[in-house]
N, C-alpha and C. Protein backbone atom coordinates (compact mmCIF):
# COMPACT_ATOMS: atom_id res chain seq x y z
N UNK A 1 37.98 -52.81 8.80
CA UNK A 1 37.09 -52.22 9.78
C UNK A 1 37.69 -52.43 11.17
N UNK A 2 37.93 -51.08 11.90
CA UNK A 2 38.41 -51.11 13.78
C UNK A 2 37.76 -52.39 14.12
N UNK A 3 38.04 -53.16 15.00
CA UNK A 3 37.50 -54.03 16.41
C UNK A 3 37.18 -53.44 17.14
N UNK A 4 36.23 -53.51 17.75
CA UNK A 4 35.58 -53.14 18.92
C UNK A 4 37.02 -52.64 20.02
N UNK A 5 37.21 -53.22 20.33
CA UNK A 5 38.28 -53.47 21.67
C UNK A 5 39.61 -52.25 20.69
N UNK A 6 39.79 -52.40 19.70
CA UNK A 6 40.23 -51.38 18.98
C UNK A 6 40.00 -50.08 19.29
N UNK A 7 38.61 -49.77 19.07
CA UNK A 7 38.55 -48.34 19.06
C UNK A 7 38.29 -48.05 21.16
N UNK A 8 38.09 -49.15 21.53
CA UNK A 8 38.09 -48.97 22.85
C UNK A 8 39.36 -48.37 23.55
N UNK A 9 40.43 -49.09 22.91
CA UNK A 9 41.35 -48.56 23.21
C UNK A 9 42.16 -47.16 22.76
N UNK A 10 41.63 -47.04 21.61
CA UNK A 10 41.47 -45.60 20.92
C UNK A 10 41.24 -44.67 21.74
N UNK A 11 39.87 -44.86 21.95
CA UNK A 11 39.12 -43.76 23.16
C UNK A 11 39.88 -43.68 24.61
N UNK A 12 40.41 -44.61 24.89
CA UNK A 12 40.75 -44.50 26.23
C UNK A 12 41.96 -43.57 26.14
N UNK A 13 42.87 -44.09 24.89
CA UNK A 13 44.23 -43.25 25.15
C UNK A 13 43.65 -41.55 24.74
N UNK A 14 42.91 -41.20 23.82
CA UNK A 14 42.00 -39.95 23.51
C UNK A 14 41.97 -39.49 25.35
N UNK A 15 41.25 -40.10 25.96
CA UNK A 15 40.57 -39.61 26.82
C UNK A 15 42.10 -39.49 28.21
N UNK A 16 43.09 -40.26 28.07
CA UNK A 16 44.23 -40.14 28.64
C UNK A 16 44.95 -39.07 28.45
N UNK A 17 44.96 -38.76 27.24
CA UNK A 17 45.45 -37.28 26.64
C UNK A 17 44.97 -36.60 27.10
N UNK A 18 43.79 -35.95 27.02
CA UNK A 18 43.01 -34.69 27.36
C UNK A 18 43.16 -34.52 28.69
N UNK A 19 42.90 -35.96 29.25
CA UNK A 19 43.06 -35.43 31.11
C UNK A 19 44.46 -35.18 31.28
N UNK A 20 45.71 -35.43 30.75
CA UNK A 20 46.42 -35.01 31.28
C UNK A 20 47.29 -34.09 30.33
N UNK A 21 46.63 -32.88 29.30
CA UNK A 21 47.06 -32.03 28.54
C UNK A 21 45.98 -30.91 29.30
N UNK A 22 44.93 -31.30 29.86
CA UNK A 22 43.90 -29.86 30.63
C UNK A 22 44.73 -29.38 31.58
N UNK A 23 45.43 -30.13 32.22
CA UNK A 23 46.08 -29.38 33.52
C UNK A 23 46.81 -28.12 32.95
N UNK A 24 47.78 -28.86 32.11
CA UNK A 24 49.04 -27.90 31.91
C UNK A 24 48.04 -26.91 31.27
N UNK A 25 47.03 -26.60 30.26
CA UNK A 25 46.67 -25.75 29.74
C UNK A 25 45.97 -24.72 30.88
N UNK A 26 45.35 -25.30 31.84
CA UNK A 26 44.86 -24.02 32.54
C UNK A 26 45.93 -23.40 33.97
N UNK A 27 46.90 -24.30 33.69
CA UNK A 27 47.78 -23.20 34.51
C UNK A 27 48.62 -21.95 34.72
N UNK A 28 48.31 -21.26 35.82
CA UNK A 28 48.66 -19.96 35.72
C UNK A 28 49.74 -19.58 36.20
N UNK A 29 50.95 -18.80 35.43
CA UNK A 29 52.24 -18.84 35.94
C UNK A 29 52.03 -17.29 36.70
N UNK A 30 53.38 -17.18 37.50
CA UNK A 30 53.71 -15.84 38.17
C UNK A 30 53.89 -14.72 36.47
N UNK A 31 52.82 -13.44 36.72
CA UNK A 31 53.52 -12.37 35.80
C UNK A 31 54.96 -12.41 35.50
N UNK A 32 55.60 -11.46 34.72
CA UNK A 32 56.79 -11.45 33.98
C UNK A 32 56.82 -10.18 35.30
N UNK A 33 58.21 -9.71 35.10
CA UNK A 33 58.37 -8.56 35.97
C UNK A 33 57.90 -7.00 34.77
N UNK A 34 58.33 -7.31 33.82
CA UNK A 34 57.51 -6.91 32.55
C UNK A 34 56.02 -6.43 32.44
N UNK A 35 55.43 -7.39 32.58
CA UNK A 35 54.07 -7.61 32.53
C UNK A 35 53.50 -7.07 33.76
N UNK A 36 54.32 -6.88 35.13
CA UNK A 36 53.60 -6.48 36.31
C UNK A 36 54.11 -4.51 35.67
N UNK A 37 54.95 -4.29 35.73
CA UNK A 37 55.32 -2.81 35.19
C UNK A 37 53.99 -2.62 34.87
N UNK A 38 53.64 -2.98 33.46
CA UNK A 38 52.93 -1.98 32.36
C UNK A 38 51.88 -2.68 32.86
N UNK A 39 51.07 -3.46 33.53
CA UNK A 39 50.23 -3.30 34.11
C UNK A 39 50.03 -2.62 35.34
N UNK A 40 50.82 -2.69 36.26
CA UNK A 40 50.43 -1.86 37.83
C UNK A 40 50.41 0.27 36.65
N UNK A 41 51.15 0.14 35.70
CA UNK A 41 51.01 1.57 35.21
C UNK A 41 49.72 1.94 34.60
N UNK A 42 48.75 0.72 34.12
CA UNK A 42 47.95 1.17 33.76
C UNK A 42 46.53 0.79 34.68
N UNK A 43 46.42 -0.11 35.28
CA UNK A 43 45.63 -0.56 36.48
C UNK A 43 45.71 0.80 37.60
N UNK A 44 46.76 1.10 38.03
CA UNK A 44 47.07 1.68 39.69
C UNK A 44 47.37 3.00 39.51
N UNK A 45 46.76 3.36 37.76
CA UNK A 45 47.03 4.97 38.30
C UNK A 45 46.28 6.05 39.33
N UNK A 46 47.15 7.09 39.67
CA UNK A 46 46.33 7.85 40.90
C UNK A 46 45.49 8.39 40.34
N UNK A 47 45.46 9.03 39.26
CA UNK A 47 44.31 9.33 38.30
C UNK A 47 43.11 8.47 38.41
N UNK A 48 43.03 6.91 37.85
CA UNK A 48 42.19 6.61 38.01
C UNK A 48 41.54 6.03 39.16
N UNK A 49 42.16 5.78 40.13
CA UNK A 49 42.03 5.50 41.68
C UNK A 49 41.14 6.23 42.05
N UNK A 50 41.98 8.13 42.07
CA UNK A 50 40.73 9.00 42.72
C UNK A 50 39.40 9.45 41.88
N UNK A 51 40.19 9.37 40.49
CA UNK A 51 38.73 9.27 39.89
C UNK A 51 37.08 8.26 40.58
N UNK A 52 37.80 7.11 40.69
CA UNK A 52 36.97 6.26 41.10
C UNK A 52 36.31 6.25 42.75
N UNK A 53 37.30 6.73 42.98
CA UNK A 53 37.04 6.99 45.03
C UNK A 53 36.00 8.17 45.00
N UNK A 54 36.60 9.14 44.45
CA UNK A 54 35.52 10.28 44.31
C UNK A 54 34.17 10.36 43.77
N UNK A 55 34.17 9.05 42.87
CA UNK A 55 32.60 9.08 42.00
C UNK A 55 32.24 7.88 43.15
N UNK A 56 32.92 7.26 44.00
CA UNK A 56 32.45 6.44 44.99
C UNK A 56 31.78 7.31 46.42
N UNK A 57 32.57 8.04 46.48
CA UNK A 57 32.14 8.90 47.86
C UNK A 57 30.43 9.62 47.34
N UNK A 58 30.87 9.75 46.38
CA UNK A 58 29.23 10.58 45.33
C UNK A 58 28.26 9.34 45.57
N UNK A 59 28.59 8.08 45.11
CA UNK A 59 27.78 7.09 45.57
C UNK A 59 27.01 7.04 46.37
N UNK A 60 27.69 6.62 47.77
CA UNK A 60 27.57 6.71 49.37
C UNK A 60 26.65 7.81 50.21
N UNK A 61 27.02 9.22 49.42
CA UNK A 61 26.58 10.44 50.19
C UNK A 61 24.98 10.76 49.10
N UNK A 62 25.43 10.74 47.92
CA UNK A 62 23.69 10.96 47.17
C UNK A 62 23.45 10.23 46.14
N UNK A 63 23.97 8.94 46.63
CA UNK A 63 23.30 7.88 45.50
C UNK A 63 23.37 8.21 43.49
N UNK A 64 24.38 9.11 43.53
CA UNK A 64 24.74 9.16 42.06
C UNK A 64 25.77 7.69 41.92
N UNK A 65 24.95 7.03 40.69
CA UNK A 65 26.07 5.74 40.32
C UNK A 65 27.37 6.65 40.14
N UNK A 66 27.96 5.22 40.13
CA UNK A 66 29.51 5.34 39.87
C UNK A 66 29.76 4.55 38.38
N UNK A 67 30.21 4.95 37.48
CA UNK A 67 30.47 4.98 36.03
C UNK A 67 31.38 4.92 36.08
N UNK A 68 32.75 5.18 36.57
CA UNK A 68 34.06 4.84 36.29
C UNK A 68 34.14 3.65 35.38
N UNK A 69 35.60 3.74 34.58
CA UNK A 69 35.69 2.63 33.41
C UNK A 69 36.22 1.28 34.78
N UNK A 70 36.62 1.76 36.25
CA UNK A 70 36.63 0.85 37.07
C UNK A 70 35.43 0.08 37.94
N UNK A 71 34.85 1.07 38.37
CA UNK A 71 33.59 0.99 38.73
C UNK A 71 33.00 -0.35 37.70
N UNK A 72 33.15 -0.09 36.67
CA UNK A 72 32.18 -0.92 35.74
C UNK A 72 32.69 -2.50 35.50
N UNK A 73 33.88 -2.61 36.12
CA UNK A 73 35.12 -3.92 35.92
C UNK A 73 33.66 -4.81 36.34
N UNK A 74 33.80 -6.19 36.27
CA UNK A 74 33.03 -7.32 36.85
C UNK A 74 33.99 -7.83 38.07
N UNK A 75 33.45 -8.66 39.08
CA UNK A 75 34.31 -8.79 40.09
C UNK A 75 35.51 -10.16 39.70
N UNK A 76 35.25 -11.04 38.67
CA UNK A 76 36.28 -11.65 37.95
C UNK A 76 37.31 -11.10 37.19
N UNK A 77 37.01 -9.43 37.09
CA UNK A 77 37.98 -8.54 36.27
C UNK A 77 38.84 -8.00 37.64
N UNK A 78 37.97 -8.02 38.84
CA UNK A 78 38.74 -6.93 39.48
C UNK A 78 39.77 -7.90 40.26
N UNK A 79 39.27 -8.96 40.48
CA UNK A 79 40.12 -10.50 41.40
C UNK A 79 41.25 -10.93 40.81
N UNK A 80 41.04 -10.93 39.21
CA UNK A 80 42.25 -11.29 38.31
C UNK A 80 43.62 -9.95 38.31
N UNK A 81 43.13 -8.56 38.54
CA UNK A 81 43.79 -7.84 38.80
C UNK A 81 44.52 -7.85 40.07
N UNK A 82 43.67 -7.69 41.33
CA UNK A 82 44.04 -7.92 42.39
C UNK A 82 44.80 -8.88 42.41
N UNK A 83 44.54 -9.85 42.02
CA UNK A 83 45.48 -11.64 42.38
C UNK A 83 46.89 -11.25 41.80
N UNK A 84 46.52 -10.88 40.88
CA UNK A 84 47.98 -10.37 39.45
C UNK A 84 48.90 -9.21 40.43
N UNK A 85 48.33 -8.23 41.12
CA UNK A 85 49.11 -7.06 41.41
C UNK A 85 49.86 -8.20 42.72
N UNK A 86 48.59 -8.81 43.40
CA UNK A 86 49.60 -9.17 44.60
C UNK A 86 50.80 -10.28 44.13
N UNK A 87 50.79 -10.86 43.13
CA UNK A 87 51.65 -11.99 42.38
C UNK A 87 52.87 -11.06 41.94
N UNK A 88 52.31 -9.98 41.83
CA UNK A 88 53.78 -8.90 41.59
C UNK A 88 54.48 -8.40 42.13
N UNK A 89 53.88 -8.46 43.87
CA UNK A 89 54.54 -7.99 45.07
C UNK A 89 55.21 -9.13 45.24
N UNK A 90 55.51 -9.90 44.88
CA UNK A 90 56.25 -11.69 45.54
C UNK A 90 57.29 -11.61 44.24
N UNK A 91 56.78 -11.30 43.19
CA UNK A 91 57.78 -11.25 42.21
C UNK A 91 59.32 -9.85 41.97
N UNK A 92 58.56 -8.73 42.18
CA UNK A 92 59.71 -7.51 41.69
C UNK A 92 59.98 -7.38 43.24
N UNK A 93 58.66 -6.36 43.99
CA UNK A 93 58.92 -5.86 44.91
C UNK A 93 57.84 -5.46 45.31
N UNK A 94 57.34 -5.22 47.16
CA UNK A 94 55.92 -4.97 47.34
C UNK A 94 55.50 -3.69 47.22
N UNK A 95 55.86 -2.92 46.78
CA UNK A 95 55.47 -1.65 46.35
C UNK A 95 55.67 -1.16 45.00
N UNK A 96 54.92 -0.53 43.96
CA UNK A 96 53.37 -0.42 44.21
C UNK A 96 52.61 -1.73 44.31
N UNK A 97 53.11 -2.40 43.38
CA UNK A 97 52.00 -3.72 43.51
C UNK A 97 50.88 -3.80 44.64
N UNK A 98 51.43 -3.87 45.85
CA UNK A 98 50.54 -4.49 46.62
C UNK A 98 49.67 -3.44 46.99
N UNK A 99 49.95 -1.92 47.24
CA UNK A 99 48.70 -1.26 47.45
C UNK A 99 48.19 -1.31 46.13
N UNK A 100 48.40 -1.26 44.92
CA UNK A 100 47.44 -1.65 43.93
C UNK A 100 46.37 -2.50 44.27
N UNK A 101 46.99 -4.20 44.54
CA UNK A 101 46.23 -5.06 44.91
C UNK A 101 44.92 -4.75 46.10
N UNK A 102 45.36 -3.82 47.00
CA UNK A 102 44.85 -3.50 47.97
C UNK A 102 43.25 -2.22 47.61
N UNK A 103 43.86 -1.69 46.48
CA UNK A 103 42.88 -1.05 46.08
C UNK A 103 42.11 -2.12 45.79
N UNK A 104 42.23 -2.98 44.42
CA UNK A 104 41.41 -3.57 44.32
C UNK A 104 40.06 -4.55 45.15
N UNK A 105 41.23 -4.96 46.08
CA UNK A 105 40.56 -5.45 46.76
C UNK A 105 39.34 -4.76 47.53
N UNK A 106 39.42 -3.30 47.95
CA UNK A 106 38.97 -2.47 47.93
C UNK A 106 37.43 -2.26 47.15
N UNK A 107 37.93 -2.28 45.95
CA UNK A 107 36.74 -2.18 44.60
C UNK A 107 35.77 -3.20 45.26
N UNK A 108 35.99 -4.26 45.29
CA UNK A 108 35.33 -5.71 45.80
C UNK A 108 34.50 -5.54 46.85
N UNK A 109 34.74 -4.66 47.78
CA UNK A 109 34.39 -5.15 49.18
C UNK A 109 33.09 -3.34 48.99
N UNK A 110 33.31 -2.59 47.70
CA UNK A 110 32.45 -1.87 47.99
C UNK A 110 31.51 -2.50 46.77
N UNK A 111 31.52 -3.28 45.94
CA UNK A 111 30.56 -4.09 45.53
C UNK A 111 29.63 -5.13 46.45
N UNK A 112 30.50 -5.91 47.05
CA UNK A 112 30.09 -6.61 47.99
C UNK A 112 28.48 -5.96 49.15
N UNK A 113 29.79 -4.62 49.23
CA UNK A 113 28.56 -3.61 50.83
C UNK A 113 26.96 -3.12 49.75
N UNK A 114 27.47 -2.60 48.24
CA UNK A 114 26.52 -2.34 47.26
C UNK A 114 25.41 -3.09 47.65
N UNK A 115 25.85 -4.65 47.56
CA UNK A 115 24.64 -5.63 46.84
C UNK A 115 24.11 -6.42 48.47
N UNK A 116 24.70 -6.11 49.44
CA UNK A 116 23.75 -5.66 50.93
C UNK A 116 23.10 -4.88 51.25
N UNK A 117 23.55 -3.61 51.18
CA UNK A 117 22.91 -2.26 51.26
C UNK A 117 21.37 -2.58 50.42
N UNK A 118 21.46 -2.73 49.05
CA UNK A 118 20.48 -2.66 48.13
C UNK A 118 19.06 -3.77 48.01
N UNK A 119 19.98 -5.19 49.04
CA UNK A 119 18.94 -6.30 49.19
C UNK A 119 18.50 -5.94 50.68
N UNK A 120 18.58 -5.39 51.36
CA UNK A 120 18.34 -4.76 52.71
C UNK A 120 18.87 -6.26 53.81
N UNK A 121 20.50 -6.29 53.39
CA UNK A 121 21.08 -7.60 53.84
C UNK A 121 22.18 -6.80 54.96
N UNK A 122 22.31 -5.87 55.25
CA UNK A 122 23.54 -5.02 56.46
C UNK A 122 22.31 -5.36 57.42
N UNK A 123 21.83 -4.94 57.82
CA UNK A 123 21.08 -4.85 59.15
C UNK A 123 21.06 -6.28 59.79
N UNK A 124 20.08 -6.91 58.85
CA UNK A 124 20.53 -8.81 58.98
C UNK A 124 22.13 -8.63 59.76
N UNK A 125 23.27 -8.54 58.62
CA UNK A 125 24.38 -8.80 58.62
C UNK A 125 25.07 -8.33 60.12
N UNK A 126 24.49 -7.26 60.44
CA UNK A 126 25.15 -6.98 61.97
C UNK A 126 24.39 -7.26 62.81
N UNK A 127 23.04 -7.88 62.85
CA UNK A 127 22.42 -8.46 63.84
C UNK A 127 22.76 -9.64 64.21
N UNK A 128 23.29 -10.72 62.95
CA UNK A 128 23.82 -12.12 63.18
C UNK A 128 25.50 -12.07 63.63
N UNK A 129 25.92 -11.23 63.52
CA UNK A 129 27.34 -10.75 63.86
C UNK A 129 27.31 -10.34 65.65
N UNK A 130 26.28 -9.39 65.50
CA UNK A 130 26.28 -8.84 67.18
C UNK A 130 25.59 -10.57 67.77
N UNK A 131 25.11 -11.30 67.34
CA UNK A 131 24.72 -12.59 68.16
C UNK A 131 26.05 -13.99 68.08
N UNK A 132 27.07 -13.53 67.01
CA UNK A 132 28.08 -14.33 67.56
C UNK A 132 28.51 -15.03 65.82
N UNK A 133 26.99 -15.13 65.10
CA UNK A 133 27.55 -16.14 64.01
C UNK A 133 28.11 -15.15 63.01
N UNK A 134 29.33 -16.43 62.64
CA UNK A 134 30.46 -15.87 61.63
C UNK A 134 30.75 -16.71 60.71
């Protein structure tokens, strides 16, 4: 039968492991130059860009949703893209990558205006702006 002080020490080296096997597991390397290709080709097409701009402008002007298969990303889908395209401008070269990234970023910031607009949070937002706080 373990000793006490046995399995104490059991647990500790257990628990030595894990803390220092979590790091390496959640780290995120730079894309492949590979991996930025066939993604910026299927992320950054102009196809689906204006698809999405155009069912966005429809948004804005008469309140028809926007359904795009982009439109519908979550903003952890669209950040991981964005982060990824701009990680690809540092890696191959900044074009396309980075206006990719730039779209995305894009996507974000009209989610963002969405969920002001809809909580009646813009008006607030430029009244505390026109008084200074930022």
């Amino acid at each position: 039968m373990p000793t006490s002080e046995g399995m104490t020490k059991c647990h500790l080296w257990i628990l030595i492991t894990i803390l220092f096997t979590l790091p390496s597991l959640s780290q995120v390397h730079a894309p492949t130059a590979e991996q930025c290709r066939a993604d910026q080709a299927l992320w950054g097409s102009d196809y689906a860009e204006t698809k999405y701009n155009e069912a966005e402008t429809r948004h804005i002007q008469d309140g028809t949703p926007n359904r795009t298969d982009i439109a519908l990303l979550t903003i952890p889908q669209l950040r991981q893209r964005m982060d990824e395209m701009y990680q690809c401008s540092d890696v191959i070269a900044m074009e396309p990558y980075h206006s990719t990234g730039n779209f995305y970023h894009s996507v974000i910031a009209d989610g963002y205006f969405g969920f002001l607009t809809r909580h009646g949070l813009v008006r607030q937002m430029m009244k505390e702006d026109a008084e200074g706080k930022r």
